[in-house]
PDB file of N, CA and C in Angstrom:
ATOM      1  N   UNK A   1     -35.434-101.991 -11.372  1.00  0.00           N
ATOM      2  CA  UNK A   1     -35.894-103.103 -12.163  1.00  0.00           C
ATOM      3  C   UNK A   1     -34.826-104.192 -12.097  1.00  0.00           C
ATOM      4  N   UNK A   2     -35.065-105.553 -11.630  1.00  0.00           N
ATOM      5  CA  UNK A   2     -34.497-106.793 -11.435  1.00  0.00           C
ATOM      6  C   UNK A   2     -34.480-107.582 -12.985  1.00  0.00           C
ATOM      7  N   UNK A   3     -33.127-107.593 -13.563  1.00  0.00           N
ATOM      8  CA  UNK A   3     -33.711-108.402 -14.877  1.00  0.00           C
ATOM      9  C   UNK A   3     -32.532-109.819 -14.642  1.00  0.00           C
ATOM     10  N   UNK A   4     -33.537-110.954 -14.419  1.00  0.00           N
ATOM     11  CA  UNK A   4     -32.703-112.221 -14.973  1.00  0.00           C
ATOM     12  C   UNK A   4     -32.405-112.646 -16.113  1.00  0.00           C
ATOM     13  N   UNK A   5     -31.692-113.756 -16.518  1.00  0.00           N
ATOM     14  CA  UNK A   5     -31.395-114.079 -18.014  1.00  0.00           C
ATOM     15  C   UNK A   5     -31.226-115.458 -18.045  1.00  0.00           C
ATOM     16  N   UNK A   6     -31.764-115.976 -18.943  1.00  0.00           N
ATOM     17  CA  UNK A   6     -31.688-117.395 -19.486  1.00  0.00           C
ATOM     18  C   UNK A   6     -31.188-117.445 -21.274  1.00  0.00           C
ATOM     19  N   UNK A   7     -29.886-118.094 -20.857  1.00  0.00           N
ATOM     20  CA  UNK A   7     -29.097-117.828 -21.822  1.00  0.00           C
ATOM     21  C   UNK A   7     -29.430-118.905 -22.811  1.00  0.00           C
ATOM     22  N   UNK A   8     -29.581-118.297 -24.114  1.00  0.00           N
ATOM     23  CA  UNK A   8     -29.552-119.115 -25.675  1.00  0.00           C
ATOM     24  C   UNK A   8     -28.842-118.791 -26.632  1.00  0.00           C
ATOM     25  N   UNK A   9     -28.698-120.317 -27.317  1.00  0.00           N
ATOM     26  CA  UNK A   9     -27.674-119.876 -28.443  1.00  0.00           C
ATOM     27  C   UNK A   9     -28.356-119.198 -29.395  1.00  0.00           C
ATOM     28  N   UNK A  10     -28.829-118.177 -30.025  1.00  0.00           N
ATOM     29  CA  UNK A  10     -29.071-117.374 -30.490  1.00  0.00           C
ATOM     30  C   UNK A  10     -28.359-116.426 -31.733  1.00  0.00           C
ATOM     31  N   UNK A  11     -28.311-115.982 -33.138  1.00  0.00           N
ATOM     32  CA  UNK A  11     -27.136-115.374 -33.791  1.00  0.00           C
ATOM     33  C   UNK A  11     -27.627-113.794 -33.711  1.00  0.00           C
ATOM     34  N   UNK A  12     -29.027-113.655 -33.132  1.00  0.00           N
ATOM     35  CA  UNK A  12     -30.220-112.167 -32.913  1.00  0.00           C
ATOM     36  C   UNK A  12     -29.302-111.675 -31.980  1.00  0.00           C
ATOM     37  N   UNK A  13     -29.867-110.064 -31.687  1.00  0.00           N
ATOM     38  CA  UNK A  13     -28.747-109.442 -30.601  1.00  0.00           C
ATOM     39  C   UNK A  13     -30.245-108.650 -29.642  1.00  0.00           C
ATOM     40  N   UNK A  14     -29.411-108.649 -28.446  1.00  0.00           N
ATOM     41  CA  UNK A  14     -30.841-107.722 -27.270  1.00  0.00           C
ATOM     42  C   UNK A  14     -30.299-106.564 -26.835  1.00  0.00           C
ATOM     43  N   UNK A  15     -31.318-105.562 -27.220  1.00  0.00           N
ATOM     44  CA  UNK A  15     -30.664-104.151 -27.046  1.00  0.00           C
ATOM     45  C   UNK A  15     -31.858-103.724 -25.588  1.00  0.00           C
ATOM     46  N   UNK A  16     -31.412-103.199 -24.617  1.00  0.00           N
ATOM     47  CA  UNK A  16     -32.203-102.662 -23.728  1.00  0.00           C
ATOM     48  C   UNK A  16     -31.936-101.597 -22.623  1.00  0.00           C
ATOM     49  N   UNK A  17     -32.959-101.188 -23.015  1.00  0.00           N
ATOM     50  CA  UNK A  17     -33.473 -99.472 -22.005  1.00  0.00           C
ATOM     51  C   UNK A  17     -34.346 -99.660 -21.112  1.00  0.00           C
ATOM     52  N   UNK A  18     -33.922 -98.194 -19.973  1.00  0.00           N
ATOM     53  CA  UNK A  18     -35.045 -98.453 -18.411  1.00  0.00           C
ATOM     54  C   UNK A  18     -35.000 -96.937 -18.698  1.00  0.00           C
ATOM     55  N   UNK A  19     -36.434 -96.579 -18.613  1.00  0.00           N
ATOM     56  CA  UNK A  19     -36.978 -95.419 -18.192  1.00  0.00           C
ATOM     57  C   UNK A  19     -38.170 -95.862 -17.217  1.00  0.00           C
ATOM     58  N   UNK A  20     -37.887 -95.847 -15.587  1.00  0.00           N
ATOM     59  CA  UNK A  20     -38.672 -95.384 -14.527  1.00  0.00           C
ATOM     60  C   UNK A  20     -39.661 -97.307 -14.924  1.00  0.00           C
ATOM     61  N   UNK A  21     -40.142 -97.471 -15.066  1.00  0.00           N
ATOM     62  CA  UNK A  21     -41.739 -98.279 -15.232  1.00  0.00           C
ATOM     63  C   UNK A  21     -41.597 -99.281 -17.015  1.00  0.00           C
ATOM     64  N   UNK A  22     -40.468 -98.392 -17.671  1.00  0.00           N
ATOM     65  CA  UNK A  22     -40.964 -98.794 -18.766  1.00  0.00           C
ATOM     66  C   UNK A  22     -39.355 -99.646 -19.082  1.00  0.00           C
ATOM     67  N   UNK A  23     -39.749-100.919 -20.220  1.00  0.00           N
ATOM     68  CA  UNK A  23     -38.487-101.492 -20.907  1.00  0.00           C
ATOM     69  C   UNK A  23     -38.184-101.573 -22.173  1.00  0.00           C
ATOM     70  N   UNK A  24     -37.234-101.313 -22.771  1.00  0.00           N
ATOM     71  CA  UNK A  24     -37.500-100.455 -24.442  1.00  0.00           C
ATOM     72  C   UNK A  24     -36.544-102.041 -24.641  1.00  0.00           C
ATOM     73  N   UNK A  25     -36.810-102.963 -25.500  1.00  0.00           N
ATOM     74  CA  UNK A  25     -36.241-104.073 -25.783  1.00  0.00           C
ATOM     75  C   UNK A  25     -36.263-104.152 -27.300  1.00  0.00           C
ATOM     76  N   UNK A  26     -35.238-104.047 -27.759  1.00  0.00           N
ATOM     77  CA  UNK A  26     -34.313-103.803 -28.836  1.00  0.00           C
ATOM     78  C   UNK A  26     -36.101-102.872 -29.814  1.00  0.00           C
ATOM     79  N   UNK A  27     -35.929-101.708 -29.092  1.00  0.00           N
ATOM     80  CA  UNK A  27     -36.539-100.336 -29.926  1.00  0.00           C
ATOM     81  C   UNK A  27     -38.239-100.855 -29.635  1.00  0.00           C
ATOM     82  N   UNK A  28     -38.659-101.706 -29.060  1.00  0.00           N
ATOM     83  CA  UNK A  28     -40.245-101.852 -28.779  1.00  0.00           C
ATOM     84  C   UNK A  28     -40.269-101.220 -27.465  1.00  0.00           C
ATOM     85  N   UNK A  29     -41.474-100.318 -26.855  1.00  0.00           N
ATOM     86  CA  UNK A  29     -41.824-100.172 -25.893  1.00  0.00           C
ATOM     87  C   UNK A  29     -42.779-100.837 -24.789  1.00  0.00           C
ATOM     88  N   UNK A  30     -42.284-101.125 -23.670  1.00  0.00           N
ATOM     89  CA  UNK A  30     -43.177-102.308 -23.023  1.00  0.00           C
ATOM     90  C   UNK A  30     -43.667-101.280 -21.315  1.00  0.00           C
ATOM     91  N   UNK A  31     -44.451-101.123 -21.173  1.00  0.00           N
ATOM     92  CA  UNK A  31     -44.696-100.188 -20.175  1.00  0.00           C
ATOM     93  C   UNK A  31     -45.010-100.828 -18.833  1.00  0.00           C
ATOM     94  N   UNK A  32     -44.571-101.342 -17.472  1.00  0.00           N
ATOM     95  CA  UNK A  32     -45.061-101.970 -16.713  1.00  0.00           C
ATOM     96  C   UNK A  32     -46.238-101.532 -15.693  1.00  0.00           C
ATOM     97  N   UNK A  33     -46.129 -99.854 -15.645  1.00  0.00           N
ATOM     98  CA  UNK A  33     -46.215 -99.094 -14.662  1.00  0.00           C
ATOM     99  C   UNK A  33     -47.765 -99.421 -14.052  1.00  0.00           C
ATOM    100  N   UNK A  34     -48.401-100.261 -14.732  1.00  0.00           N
ATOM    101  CA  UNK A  34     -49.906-100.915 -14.245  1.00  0.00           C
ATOM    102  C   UNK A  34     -49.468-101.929 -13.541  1.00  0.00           C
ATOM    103  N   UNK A  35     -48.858-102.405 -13.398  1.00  0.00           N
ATOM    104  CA  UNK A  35     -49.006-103.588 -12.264  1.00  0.00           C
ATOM    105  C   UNK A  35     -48.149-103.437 -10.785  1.00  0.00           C
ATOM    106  N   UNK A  36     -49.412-103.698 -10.287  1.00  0.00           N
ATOM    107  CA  UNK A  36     -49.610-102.821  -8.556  1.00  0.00           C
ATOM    108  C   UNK A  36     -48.472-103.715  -7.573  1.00  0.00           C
ATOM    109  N   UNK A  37     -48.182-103.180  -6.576  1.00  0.00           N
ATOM    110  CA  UNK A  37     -47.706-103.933  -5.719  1.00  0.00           C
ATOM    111  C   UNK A  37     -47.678-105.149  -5.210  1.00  0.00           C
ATOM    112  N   UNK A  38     -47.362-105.888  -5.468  1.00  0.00           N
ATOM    113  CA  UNK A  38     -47.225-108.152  -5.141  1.00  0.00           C
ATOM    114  C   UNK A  38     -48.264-108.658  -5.918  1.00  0.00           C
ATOM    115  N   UNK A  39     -48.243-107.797  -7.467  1.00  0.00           N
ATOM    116  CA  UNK A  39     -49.179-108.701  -8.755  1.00  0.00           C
ATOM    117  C   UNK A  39     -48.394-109.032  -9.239  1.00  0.00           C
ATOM    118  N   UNK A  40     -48.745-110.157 -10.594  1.00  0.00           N
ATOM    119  CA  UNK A  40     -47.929-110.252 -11.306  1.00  0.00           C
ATOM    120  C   UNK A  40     -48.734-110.160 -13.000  1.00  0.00           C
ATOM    121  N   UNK A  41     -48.256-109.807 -13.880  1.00  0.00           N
ATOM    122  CA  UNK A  41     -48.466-109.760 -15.033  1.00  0.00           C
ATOM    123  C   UNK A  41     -47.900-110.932 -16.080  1.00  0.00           C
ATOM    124  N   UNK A  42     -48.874-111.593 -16.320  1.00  0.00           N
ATOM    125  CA  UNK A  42     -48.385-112.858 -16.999  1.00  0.00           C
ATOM    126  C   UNK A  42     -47.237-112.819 -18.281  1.00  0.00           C
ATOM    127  N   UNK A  43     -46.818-113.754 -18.464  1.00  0.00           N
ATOM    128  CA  UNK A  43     -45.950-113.731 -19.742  1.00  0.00           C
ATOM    129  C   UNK A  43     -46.393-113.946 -20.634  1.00  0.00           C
ATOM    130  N   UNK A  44     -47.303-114.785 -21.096  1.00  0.00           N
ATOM    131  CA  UNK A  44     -48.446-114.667 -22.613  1.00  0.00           C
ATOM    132  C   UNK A  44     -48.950-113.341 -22.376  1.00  0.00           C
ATOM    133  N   UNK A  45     -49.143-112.600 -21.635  1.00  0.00           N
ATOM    134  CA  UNK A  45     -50.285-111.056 -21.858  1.00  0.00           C
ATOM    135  C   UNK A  45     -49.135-110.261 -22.372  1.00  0.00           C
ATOM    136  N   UNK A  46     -47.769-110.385 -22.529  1.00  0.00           N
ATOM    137  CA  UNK A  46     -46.795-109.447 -23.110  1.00  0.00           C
ATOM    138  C   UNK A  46     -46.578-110.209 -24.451  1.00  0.00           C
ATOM    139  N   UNK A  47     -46.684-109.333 -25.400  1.00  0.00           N
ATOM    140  CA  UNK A  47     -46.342-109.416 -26.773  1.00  0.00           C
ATOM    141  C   UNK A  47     -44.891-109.649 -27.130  1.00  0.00           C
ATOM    142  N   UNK A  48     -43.573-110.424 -26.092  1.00  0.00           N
ATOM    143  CA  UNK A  48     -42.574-109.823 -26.432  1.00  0.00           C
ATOM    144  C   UNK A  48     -41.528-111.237 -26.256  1.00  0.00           C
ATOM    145  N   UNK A  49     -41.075-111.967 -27.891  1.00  0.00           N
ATOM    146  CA  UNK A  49     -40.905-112.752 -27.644  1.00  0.00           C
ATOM    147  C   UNK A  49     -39.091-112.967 -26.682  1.00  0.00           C
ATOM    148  N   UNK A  50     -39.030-111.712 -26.144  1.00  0.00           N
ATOM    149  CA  UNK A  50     -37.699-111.971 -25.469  1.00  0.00           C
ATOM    150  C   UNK A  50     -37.876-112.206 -24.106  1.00  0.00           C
ATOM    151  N   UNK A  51     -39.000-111.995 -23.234  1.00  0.00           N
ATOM    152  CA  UNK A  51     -39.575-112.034 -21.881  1.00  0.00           C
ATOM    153  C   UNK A  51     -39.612-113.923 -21.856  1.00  0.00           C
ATOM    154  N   UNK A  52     -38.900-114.362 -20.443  1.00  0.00           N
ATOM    155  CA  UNK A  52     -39.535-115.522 -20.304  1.00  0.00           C
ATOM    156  C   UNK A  52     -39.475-115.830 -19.261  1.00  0.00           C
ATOM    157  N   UNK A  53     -40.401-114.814 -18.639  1.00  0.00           N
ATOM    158  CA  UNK A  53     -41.048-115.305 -17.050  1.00  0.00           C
ATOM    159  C   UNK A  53     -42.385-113.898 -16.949  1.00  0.00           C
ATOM    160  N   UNK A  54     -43.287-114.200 -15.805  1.00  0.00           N
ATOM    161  CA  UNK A  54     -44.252-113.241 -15.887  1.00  0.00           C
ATOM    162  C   UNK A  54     -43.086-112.165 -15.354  1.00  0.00           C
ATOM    163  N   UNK A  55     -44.175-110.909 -15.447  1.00  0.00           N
ATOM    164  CA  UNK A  55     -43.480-109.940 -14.631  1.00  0.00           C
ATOM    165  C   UNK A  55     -44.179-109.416 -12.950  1.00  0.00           C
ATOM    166  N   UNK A  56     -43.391-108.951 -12.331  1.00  0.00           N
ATOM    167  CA  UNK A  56     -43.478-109.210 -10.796  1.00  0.00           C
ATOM    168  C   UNK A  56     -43.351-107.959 -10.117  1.00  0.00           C
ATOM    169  N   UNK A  57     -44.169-107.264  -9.571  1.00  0.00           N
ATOM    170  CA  UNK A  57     -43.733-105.918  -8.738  1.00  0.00           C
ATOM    171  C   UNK A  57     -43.813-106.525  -6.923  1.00  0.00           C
ATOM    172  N   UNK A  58     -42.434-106.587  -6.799  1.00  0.00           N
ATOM    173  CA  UNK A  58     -42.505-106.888  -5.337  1.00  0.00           C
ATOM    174  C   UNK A  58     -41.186-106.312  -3.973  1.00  0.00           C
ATOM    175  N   UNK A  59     -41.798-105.314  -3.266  1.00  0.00           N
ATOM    176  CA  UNK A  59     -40.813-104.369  -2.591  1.00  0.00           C
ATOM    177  C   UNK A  59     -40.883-103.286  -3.735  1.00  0.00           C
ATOM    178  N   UNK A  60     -41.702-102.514  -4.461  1.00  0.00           N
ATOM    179  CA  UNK A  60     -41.932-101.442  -5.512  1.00  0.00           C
ATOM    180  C   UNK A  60     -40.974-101.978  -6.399  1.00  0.00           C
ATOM    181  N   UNK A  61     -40.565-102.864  -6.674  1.00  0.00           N
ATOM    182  CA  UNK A  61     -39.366-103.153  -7.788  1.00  0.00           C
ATOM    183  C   UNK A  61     -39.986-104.151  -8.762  1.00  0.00           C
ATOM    184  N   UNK A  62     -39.630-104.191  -9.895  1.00  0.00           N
ATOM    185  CA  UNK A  62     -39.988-104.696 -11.358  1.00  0.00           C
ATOM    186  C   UNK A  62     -39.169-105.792 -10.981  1.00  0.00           C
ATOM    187  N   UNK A  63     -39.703-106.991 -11.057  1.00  0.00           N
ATOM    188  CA  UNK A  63     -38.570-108.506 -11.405  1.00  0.00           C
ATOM    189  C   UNK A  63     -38.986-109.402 -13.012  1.00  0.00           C
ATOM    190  N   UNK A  64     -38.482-109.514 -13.302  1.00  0.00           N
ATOM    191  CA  UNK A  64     -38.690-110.077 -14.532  1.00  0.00           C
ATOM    192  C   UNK A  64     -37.224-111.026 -15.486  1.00  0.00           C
ATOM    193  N   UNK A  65     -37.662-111.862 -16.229  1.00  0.00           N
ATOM    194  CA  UNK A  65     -36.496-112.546 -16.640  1.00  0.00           C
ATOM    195  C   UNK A  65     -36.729-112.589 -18.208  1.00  0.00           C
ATOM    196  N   UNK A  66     -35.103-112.048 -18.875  1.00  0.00           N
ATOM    197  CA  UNK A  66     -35.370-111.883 -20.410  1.00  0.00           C
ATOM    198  C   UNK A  66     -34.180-113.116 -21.151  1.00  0.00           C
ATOM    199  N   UNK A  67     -34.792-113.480 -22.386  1.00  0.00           N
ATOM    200  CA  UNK A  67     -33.994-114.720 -22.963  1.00  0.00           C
ATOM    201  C   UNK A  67     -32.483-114.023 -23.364  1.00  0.00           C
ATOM    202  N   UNK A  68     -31.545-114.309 -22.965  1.00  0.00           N
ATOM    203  CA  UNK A  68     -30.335-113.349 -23.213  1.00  0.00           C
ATOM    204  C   UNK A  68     -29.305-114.352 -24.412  1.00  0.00           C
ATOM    205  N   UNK A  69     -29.412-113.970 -25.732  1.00  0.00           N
ATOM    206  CA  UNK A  69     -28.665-114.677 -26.837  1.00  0.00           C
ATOM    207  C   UNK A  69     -27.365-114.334 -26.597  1.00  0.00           C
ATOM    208  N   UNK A  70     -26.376-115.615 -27.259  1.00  0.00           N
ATOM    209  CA  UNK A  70     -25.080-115.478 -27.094  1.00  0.00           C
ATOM    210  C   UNK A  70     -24.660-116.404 -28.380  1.00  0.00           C
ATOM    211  N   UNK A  71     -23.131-116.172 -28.618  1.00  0.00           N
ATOM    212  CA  UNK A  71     -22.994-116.922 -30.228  1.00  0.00           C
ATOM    213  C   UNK A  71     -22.547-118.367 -29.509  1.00  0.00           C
ATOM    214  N   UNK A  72     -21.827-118.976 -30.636  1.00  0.00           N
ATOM    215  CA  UNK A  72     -21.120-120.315 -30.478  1.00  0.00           C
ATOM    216  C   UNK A  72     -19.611-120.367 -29.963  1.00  0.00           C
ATOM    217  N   UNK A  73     -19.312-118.787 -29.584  1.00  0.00           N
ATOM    218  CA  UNK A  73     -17.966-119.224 -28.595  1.00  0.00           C
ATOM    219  C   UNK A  73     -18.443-118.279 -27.199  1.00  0.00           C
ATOM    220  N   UNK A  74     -19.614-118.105 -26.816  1.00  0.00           N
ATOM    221  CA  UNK A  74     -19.692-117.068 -25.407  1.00  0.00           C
ATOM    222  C   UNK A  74     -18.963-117.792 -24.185  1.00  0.00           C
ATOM    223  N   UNK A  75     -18.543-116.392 -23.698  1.00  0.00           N
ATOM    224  CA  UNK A  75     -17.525-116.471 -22.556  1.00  0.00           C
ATOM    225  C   UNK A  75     -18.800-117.094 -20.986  1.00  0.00           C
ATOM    226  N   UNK A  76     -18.076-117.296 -20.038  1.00  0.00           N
ATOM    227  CA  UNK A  76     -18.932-117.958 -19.040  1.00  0.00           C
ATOM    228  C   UNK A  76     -19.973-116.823 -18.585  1.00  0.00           C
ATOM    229  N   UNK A  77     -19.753-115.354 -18.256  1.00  0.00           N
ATOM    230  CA  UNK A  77     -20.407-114.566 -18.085  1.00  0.00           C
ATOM    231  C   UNK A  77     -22.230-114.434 -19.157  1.00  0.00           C
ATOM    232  N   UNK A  78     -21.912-115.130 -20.584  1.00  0.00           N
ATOM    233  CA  UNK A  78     -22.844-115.026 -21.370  1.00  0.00           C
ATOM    234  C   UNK A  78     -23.653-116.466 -20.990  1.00  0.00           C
ATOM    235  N   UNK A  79     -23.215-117.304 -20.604  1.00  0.00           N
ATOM    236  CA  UNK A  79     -23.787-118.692 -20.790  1.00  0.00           C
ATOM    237  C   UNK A  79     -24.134-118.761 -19.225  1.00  0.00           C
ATOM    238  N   UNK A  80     -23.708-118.013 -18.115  1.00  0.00           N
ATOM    239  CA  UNK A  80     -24.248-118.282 -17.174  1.00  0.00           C
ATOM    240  C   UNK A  80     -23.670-116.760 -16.306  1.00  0.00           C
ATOM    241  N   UNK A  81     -24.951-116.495 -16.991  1.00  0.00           N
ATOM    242  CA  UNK A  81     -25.146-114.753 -16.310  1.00  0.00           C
ATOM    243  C   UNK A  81     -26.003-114.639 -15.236  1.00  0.00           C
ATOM    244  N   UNK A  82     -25.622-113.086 -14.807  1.00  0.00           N
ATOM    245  CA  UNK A  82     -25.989-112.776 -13.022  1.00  0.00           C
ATOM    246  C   UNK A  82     -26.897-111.824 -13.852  1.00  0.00           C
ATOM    247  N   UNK A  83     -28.211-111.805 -12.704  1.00  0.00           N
ATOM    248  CA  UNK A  83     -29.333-110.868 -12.726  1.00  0.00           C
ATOM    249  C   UNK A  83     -28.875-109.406 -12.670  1.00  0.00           C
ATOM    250  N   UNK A  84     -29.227-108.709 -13.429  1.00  0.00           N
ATOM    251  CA  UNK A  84     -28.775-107.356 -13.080  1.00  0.00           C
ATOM    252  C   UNK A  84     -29.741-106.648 -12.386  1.00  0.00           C
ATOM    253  N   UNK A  85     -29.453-105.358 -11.936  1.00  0.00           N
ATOM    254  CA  UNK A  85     -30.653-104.575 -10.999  1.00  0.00           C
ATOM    255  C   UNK A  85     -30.399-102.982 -12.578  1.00  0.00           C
ATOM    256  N   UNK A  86     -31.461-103.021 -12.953  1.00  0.00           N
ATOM    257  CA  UNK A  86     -31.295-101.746 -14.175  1.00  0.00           C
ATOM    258  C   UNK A  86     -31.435-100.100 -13.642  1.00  0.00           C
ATOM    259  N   UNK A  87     -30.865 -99.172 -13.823  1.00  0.00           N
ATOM    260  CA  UNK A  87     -31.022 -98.443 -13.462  1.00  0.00           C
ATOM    261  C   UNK A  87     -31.388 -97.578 -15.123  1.00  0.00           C
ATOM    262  N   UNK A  88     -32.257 -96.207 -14.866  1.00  0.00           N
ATOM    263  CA  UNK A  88     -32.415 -95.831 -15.697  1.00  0.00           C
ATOM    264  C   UNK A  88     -31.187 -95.457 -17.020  1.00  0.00           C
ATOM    265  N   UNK A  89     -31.805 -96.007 -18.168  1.00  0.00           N
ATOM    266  CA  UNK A  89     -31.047 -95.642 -19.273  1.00  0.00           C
ATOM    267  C   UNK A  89     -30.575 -97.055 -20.188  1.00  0.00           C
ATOM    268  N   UNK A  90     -29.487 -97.236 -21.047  1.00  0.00           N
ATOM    269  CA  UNK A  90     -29.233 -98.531 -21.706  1.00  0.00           C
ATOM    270  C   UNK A  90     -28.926 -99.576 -20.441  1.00  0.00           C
ATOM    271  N   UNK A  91     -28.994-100.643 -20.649  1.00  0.00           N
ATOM    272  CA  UNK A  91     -28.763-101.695 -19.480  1.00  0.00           C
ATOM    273  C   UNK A  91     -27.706-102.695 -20.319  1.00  0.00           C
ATOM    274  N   UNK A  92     -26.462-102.574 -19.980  1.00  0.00           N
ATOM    275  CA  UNK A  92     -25.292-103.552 -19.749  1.00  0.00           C
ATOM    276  C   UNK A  92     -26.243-104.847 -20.195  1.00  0.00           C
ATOM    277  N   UNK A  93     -25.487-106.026 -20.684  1.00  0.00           N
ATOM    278  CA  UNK A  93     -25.850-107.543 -20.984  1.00  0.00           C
ATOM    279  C   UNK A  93     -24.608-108.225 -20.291  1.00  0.00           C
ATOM    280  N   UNK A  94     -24.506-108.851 -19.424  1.00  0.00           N
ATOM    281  CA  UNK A  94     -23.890-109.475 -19.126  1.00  0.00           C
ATOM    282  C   UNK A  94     -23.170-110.391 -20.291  1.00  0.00           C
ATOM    283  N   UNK A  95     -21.362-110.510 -20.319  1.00  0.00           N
ATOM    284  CA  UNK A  95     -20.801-111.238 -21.564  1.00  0.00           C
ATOM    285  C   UNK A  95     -20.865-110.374 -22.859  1.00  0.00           C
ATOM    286  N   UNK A  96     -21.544-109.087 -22.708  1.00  0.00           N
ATOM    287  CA  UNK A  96     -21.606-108.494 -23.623  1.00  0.00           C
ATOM    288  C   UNK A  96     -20.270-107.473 -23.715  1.00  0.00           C
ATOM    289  N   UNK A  97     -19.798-107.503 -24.835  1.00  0.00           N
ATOM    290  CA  UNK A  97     -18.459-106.329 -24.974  1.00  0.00           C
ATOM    291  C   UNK A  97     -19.251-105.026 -25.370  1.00  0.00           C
ATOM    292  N   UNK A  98     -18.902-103.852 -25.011  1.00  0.00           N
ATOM    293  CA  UNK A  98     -18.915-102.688 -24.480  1.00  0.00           C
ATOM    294  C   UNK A  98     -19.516-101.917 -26.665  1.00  0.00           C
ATOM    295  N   UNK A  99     -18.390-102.781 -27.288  1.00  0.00           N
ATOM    296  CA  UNK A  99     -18.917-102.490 -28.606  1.00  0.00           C
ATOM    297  C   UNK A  99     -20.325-103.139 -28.944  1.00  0.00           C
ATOM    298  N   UNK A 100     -20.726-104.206 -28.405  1.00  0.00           N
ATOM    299  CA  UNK A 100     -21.860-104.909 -28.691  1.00  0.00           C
ATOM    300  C   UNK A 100     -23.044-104.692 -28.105  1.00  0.00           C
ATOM    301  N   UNK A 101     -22.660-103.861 -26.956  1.00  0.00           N
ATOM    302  CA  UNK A 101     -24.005-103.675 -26.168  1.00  0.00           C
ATOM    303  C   UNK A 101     -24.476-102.099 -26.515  1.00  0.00           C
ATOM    304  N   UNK A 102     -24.025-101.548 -27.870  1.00  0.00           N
ATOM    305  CA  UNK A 102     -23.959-100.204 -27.719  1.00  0.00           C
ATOM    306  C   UNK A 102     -25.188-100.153 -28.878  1.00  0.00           C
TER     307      UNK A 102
END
């Protein structure tokens, strides 16, 4: 799973999990595993106001981009973060300290 980020000032925090198909975003479950090879699943059809791009299965891989909050002093990593590739389990936030992403 490919996740981009578009960074906001934000004081909310984003907690997130990869199991296989599915994205657990701060404790909601979002399941992708219906959308087939080079579809895409719109971003109004997801209930989830942290998603802000459709979602994309292309090369069997999930692409998708989530709004990634940061406070009023984030380091450059938070304000202009790299896409991560998620592997199963909690997923790292870019700019995020190790206590904050836990």
């Amino acid at each position: 799973m490919h996740i981009a980020f578009t960074p906001m000032r934000r004081d909310d925090r984003l907690s997130l999990s990869r199991r296989g198909d599915i994205l657990t975003v701060n404790g909601e479950v979002f399941d992708f595993s219906a959308i087939p090879e080079g579809a895409s699943l719109p971003r109004a059809a997801v209930a989830c106001d942290w998603l802000a791009s459709d979602v994309e299965r292309r090369g069997g891989a999930l692409y998708l981009t989530l709004i990634l909050p940061h406070g009023a002093e984030a380091g450059a990593a938070a304000l202009f973060p790299e896409p991560v590739t998620a592997a199963d389990g909690p997923v790292a936030l870019p700019g995020a300290t190790p206590e904050a992403s836990a």
